[in-house]
Protein backbone atom coordinates (compact mmCIF):
# COMPACT_ATOMS: atom_id res chain seq x y z
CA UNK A 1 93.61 114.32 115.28
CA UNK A 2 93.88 113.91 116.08
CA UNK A 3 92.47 110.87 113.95
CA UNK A 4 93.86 112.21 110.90
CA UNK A 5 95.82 110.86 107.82
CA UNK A 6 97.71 110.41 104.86
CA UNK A 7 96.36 107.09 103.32
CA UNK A 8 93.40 109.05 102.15
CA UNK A 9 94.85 110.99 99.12
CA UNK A 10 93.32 109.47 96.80
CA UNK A 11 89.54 110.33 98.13
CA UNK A 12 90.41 113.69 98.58
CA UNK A 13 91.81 113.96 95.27
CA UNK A 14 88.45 113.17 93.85
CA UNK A 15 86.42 114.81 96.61
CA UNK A 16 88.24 118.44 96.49
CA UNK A 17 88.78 121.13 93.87
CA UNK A 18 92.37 122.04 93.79
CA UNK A 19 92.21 124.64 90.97
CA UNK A 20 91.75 127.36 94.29
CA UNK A 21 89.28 129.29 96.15
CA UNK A 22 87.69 131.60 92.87
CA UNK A 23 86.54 134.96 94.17
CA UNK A 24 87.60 134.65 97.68
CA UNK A 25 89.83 137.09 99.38
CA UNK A 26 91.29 135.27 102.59
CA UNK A 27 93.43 137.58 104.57
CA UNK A 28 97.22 135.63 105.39
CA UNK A 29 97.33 135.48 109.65
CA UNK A 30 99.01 132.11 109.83
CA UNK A 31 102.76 131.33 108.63
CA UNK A 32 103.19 128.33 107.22
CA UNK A 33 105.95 127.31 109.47
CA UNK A 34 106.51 125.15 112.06
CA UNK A 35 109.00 122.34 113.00
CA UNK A 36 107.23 119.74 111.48
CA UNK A 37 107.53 116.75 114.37
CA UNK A 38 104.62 119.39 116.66
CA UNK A 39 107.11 119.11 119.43
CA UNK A 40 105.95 122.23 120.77
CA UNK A 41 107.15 122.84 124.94
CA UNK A 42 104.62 124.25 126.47
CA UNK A 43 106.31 126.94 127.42
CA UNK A 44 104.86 129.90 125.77
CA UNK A 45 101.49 130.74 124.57
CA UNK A 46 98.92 129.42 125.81
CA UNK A 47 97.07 132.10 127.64
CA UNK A 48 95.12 133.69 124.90
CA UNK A 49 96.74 136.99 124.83
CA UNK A 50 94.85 140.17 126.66
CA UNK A 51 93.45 141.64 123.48
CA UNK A 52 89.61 142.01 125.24
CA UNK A 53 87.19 142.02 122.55
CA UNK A 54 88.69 143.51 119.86
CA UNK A 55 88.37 147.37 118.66
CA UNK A 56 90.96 150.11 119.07
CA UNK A 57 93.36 147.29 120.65
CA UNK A 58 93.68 145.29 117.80
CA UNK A 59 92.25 142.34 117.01
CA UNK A 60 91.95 139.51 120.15
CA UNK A 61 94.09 136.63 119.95
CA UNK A 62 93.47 133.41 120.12
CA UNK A 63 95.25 130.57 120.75
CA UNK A 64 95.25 126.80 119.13
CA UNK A 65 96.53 123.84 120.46
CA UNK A 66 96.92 121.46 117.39
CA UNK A 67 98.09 117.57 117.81
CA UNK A 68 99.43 116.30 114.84
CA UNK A 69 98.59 112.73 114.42
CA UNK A 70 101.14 111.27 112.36
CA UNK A 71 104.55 112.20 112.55
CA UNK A 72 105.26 113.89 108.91
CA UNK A 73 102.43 116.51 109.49
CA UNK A 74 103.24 120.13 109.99
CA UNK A 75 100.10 120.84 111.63
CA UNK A 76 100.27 124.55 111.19
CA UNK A 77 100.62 123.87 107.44
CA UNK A 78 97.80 121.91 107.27
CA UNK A 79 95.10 123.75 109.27
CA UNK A 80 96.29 127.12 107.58
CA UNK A 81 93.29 127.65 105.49
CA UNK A 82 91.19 127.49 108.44
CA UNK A 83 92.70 130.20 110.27
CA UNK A 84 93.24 132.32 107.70
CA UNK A 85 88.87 132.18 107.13
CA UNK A 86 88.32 133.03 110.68
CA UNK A 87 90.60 135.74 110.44
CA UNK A 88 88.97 136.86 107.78
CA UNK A 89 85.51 136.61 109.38
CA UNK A 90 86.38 137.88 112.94
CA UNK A 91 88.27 140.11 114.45
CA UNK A 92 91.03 137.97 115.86
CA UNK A 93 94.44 136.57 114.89
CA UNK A 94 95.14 133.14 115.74
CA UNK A 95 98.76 131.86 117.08
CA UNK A 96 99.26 127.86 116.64
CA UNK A 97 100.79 125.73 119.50
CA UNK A 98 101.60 122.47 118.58
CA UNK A 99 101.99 119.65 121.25
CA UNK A 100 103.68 116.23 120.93
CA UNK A 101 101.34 114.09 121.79
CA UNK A 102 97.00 113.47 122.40
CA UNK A 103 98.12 114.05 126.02
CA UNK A 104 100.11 117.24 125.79
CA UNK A 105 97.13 118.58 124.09
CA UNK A 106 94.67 117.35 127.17
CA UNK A 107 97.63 118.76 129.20
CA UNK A 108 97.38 122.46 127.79
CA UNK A 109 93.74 122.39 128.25
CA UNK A 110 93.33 120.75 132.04
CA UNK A 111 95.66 124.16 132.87
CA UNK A 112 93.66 126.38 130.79
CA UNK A 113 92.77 129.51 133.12
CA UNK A 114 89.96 131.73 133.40
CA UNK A 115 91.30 134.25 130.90
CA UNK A 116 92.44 132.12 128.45
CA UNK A 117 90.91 131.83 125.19
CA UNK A 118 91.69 128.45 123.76
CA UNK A 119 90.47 126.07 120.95
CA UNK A 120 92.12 122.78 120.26
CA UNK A 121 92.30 120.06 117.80
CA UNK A 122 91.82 116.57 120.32
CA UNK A 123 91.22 112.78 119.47
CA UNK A 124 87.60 111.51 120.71
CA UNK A 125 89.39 110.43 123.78
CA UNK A 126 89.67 113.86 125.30
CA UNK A 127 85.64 114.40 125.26
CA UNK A 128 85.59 111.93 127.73
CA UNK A 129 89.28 112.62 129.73
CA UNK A 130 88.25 116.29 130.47
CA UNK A 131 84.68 116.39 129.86
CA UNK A 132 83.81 119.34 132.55
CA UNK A 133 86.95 121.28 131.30
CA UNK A 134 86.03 121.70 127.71
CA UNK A 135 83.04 123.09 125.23
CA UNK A 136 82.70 120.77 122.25
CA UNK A 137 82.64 123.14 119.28
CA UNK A 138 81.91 120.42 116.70
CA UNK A 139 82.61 117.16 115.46
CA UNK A 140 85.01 117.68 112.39
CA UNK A 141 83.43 115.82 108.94
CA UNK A 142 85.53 114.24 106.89
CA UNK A 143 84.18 114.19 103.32
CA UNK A 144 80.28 113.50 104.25
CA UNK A 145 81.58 111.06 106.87
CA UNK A 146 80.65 111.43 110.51
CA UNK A 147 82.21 108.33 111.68
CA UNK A 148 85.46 107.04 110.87
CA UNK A 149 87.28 103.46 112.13
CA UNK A 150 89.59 101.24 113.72
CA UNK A 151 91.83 98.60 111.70
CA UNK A 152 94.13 95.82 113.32
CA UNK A 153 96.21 94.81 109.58
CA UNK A 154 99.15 92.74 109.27
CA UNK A 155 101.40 91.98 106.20
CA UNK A 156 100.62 89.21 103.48
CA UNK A 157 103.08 86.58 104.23
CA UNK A 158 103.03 87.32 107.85
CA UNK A 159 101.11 83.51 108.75
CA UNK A 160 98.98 85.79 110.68
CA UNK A 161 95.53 85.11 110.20
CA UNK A 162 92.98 85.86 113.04
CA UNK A 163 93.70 87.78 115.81
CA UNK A 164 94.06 84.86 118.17
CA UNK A 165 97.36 84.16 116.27
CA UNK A 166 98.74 87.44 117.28
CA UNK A 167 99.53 85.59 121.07
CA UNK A 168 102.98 86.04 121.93
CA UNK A 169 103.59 88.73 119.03
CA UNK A 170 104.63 92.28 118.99
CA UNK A 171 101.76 94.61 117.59
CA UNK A 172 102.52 98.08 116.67
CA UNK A 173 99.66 101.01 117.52
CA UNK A 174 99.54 104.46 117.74
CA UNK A 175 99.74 106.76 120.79
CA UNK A 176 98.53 105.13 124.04
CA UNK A 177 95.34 107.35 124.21
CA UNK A 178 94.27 107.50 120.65
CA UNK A 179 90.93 106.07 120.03
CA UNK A 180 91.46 104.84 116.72
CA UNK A 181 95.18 103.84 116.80
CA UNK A 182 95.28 102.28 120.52
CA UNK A 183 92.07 101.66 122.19
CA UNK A 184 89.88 100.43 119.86
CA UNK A 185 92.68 97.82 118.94
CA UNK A 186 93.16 96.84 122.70
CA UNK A 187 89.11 95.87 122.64
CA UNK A 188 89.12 94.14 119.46
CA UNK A 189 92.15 92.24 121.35
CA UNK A 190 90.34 91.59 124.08
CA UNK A 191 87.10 90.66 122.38
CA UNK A 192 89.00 88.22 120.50
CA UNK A 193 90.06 86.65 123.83
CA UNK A 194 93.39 87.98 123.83
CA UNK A 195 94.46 89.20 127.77
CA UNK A 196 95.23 93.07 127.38
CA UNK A 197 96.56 93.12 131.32
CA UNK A 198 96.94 97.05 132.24
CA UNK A 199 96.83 98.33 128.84
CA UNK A 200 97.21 101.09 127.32
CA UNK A 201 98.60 102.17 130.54
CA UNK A 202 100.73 99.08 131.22
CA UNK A 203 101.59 96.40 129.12
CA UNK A 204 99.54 93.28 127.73
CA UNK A 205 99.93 90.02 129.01
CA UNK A 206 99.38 87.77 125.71
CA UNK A 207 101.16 90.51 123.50
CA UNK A 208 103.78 93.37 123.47
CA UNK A 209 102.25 96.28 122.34
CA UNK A 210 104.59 98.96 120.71
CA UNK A 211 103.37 102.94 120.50
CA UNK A 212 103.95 105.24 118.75
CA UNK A 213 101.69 106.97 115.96
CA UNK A 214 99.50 105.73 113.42
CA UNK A 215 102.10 106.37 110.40
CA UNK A 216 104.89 104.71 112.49
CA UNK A 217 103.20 101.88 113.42
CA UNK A 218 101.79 101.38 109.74
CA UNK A 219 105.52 101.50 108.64
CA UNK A 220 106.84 99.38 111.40
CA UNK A 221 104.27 96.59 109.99
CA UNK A 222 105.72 97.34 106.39
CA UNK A 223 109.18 97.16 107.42
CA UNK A 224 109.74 94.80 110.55
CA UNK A 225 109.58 91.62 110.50
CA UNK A 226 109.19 91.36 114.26
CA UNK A 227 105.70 93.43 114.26
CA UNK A 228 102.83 91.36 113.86
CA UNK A 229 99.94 93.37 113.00
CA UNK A 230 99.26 97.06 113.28
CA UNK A 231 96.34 99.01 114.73
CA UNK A 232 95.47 102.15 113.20
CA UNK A 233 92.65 104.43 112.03
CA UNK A 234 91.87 103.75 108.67
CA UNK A 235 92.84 106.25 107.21
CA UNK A 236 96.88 105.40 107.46
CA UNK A 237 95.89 101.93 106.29
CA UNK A 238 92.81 101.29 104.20
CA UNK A 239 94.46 102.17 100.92
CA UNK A 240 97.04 99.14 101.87
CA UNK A 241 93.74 96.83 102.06
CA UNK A 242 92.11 95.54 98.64
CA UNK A 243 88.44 96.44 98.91
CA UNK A 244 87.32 93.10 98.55
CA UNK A 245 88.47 92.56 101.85
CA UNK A 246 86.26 95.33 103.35
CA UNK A 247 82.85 94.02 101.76
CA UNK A 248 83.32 90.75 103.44
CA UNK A 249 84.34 92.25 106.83
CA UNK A 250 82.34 95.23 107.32
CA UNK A 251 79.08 96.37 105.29
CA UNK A 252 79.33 99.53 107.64
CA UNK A 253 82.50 100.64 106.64
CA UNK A 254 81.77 99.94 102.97
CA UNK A 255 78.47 102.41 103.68
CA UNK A 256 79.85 104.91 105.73
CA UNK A 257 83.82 105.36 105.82
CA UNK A 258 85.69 108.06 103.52
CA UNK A 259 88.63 105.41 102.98
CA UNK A 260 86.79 102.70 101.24
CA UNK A 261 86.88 104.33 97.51
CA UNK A 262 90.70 104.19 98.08
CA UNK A 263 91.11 101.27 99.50
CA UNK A 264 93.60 98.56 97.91
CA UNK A 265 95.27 101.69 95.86
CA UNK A 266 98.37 101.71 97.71
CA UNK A 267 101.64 99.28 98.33
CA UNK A 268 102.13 97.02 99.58
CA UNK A 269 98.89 95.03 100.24
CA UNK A 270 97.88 94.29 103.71
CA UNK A 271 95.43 91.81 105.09
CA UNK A 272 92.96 92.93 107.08
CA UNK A 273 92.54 91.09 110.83
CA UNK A 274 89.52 93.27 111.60
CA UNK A 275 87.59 96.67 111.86
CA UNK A 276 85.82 98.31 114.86
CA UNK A 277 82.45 99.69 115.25
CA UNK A 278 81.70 103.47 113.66
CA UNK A 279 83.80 105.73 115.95
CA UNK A 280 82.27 109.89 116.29
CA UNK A 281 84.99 111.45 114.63
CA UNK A 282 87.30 113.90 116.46
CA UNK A 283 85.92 117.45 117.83
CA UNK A 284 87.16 120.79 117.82
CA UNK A 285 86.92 121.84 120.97
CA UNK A 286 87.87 125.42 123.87
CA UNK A 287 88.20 125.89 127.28
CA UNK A 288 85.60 125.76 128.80
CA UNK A 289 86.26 128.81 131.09
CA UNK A 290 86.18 131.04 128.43
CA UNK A 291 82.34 132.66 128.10
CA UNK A 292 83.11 135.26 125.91
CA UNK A 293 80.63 136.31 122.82
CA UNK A 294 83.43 135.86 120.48
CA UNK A 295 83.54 132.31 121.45
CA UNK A 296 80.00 131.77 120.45
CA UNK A 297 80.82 133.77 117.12
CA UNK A 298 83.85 131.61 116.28
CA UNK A 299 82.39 128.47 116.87
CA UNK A 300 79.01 129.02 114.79
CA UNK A 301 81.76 130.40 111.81
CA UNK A 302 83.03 127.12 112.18
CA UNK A 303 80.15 125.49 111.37
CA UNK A 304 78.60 127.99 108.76
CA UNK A 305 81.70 127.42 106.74
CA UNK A 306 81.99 127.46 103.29
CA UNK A 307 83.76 124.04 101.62
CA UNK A 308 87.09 127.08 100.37
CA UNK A 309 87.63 127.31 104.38
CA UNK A 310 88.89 123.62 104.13
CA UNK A 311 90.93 123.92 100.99
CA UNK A 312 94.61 125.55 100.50
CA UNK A 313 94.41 127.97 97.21
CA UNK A 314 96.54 125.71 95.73
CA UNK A 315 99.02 122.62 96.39
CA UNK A 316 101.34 124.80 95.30
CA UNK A 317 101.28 126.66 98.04
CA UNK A 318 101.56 124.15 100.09
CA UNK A 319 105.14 122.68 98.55
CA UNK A 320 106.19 126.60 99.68
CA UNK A 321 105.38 126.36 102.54
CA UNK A 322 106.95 122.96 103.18
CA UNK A 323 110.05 123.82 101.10
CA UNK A 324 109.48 121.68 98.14
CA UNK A 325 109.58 122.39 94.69
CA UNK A 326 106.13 123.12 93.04
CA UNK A 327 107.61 122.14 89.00
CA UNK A 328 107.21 118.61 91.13
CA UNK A 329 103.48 118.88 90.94
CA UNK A 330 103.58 119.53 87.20
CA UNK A 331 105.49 115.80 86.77
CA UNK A 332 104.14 113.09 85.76
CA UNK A 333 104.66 109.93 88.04
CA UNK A 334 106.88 107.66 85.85
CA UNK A 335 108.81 111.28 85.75
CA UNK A 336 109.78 111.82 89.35
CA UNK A 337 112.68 110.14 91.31
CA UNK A 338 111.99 108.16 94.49
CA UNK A 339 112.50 111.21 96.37
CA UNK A 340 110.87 113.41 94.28
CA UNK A 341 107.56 111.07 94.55
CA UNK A 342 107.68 110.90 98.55
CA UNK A 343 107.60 115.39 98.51
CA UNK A 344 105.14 115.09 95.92
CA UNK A 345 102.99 113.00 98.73
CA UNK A 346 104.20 114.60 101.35
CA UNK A 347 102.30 117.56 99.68
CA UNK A 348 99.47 115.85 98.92
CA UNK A 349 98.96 114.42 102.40
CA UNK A 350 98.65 118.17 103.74
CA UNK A 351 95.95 119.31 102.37
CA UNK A 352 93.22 119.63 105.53
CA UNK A 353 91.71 116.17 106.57
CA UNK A 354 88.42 117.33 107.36
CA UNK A 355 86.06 119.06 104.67
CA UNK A 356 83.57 120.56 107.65
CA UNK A 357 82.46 121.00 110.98
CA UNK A 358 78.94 119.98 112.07
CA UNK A 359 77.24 121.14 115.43
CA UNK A 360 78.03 118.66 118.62
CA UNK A 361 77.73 118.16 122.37
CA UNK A 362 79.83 115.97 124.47
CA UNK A 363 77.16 113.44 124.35
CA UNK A 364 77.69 112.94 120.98
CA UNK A 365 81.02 111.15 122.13
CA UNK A 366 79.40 108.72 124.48
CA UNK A 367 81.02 105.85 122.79
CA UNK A 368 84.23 106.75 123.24
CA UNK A 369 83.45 106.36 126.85
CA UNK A 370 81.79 103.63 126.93
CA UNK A 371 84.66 102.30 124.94
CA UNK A 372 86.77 103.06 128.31
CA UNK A 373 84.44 101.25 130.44
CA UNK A 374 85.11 98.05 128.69
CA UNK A 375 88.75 98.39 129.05
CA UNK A 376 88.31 99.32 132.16
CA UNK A 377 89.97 103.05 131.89
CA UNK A 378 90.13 105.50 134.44
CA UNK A 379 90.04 108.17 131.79
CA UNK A 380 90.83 111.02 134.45
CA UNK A 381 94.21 109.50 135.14
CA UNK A 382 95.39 109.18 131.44
C-alpha cells in the first residue's frame, strides 16, 4: 500500500466531505473487524469461493488480499467503503485477507490457482516481481495525484546534513521490498556514493539499514537517538518537513505530490536529506488466471466510481468500528487528553488513502523496474 499513510490528514481533511454519502444506499458486506497488525496466516481463504457467476447460488465471492502499510492500520476498516460499493454494484460479496507484509501479499498471488478469483492491494514493486502472474486493474489516485514519493529525513539536531554523513549510521526504512520506504532510499544512497552492498536483500556496507514499516521507521527517527535518518514515502513524513524545505529541494513534488499542502503541520520538525523522482503510485491488481466476465465488470466499476465509493458515511463510523468513542470527534483539541488525541488520529488516519482508480497496464510501472535494474534486483527472487 501498500504506499499508504497517516501523515496526510490534514489534505484529506480539506480534500473530502465528511458530512456522508447523501442519497446513497450502500449495502453493509464487509465487517469492520480485523486484528489490526494484518497478520493474517495464509491459511484460509484464498481460493475465491465456488459461487460460479452468480444467480440462484448466491452471489460469487471474491477474495482480497490487502497489505497494510503501516502498522496501526486495520486494513479491512479502511477499504470498507470500497467493498461495500462493489457489493452494491455486483453481484458478489467480498471476504478480506490481510497479509503481514508486501511479500505475503506477492506470496498469496504467485499461488493463486486457476479457479481463484483474487484482487489485491500491492506496492509498485509487485508489477514488476510477478508481472506474468497478475492483471493490473488500475493505478489507485490519491487526491488528483498519480505519482507519489520517496523521502530520506532525519531529526533537527541530528548533525546530519547530506546524505554522505549518514556513513557508518543506522538508517531506519520500511519493509525490504517497498518502493517508497526501502528502494528508492537504497538508490538515493547509492547515488549519493554511499556503498549499498546486497541490499535490500543483505545488508549495506557503509550503513546499517533497519526495516520495518514506514510508521515505525518514522518513529524510530523521532525517538532513537541511534537512527540517523529515515526513508519513507511521503506521506508518513512530509507533514514533519516545513514546506520551505520542499520548494528548494523539489519543484516536482511542490507541483505534483498530495503531501505538500500539509507539509511542516506536524511535530516535531524534520529536515529533509532528499526526495526521489515521481514514483506510479500503487495498483490494484487480480490473478491473472482468472478470465471471468465478472472480472472485467469489477474492474471497470472500479474505475467508473463515484468520489462516495472512497469515503466512510461518517468518521463516526469509523471510531465504531475501531472501538473508540465517537463524543471524541465532537472535542475540541485543547479538550482531549493525550490519549484521547492519538484515537482521535487514529480515526482520522483511516479514512481510505486513495480518492480513485484510473485505468493502467503494467507498463505504466516501468519505473519501478527500472528502479531494480539500478540496484541491481533480481525482482523474481524477492
Amino acid at each position: 500500500m501498500p504506499e499508504q499513510g497517516t501523515s496526510g490528514r490534514s489534505t484529506r481533511r480539506r480534500f473530502l466531505t465528511k458530512a456522508g454519502l447523501a442519497g446513497t444506499a450502500l449495502v453493509a458486506g464487509c465487517s469492520g473487524g480485523g486484528d489490526g497488525d494484518g497478520s493474517g496466516d495464509g491459511s484460509d481463504g484464498g481460493d475465491g469461493g465456488d459461487g460460479g457467476d452468480g444467480g440462484d447460488d448466491g452471489p460469487t465471492e471474491i477474495t482480497w488480499v490487502l497489505n497494510p502499510a503501516e502498522e496501526e492500520i486495520d486494513i479491512e476498516v479502511q477499504y470498507q467503503p470500497l467493498f461495500e460499493y462493489l457489493e452494491s454494484e455486483a453481484d458478489v460479496t467480498i471476504t478480506p485477507k490481510p497479509t503481514a507484509s508486501y511479500s505475503g501479499t506477492v506470496q498469496e498471488l504467485r499461488r493463486a490457482e486457476e479457479g481463484d478469483r483474487i484482487f489485491a492491494d500491492v506496492s509498485p514493486g509487485a508489477v514488476a516481481q510477478i508481472p506474468e502472474e497478475i492483471d493490473v486493474t488500475g493505478m489507485r489516485v490519491a487526491f488528483g495525484a498519480e505519482r507519489y514519493f520517496s523521502l530520506i529525513t532525519t531529526t533537527q539536531d541530528s548533525g546530519i546534513e547530506e546524505l554522505s554523513d549518514l556513513e557508518g549510521e543506522t538508517v531506519a526504512s520500511a519493509a525490504p521490498t517497498s518502493v517508497s520506504g526501502t528502494l528508492f532510499p537504497l538508490l538515493m544512497l547509492s547515488n549519493a556514493g554511499l556503498d549499498i552492498g546486497s541490499a535490500p536483500g543483505g545488508s549495506p556496507e557503509d550503513f546499517e539499514l533497519r526495516t520495518s514499516d514506514h510508521t515505525t521507521a518514522r518513529e524510530q527517527l523521532i525517538q532513537d537517538d541511534r537512527i540517523a535518518a529515515a526513508g519513507t514515502g511521503a506521506f508518513s513524513t512530509a507533514a514533519h518537513v516545513p514546506q520551505e524545505q520542499f520548494d528548494e529541494m523539489s519543484e516536482e513534488f511542490v507541483d505534483i505530490s498530495a503531501e505538500y499542502d500539509g507539509a511542516g503541520e506536524a511535530e516535531p520538525k524534520l529536515d529533509l536529506l532528499a526526495v526521489s523522482d515521481p514514483i506510479p503510485r500503487a495498483p490494484i491488481v487480480s490473478n491473472g488466471a482468472w478470465e471471468e466476465d465478472l472480472k472485467a465488470e469489477l474492474r471497470q466499476l472500479m474505475i467508473d466510481a463515484p468520489q462516495e465509493a472512497f469515503e466512510h458515511d461518517s468518521q463516526a463510523d469509523i471510531a465504531e468500528a475501531l472501538n473508540v468513542d465517537p463524543e471524541l470527534l465532537e472535542k475540541d483539541e485543547e479538550e482531549l487528553s493525550e490519549d484521547e488525541q492519538a484515537d482521535v488520529e487514529l480515526v482520522e488516519s483511516h479514512s481510505l488513502w486513495f480518492s480513485g482508480i484510473e485505468a493502467a497496464t503494467v507498463e505504466d510501472y516501468d519505473p519501478v523496474a527500472e528502479l531494480g535494474q539500478e540496484l541491481g534486483l533480481d525482482w523474481a527472487d524477492l
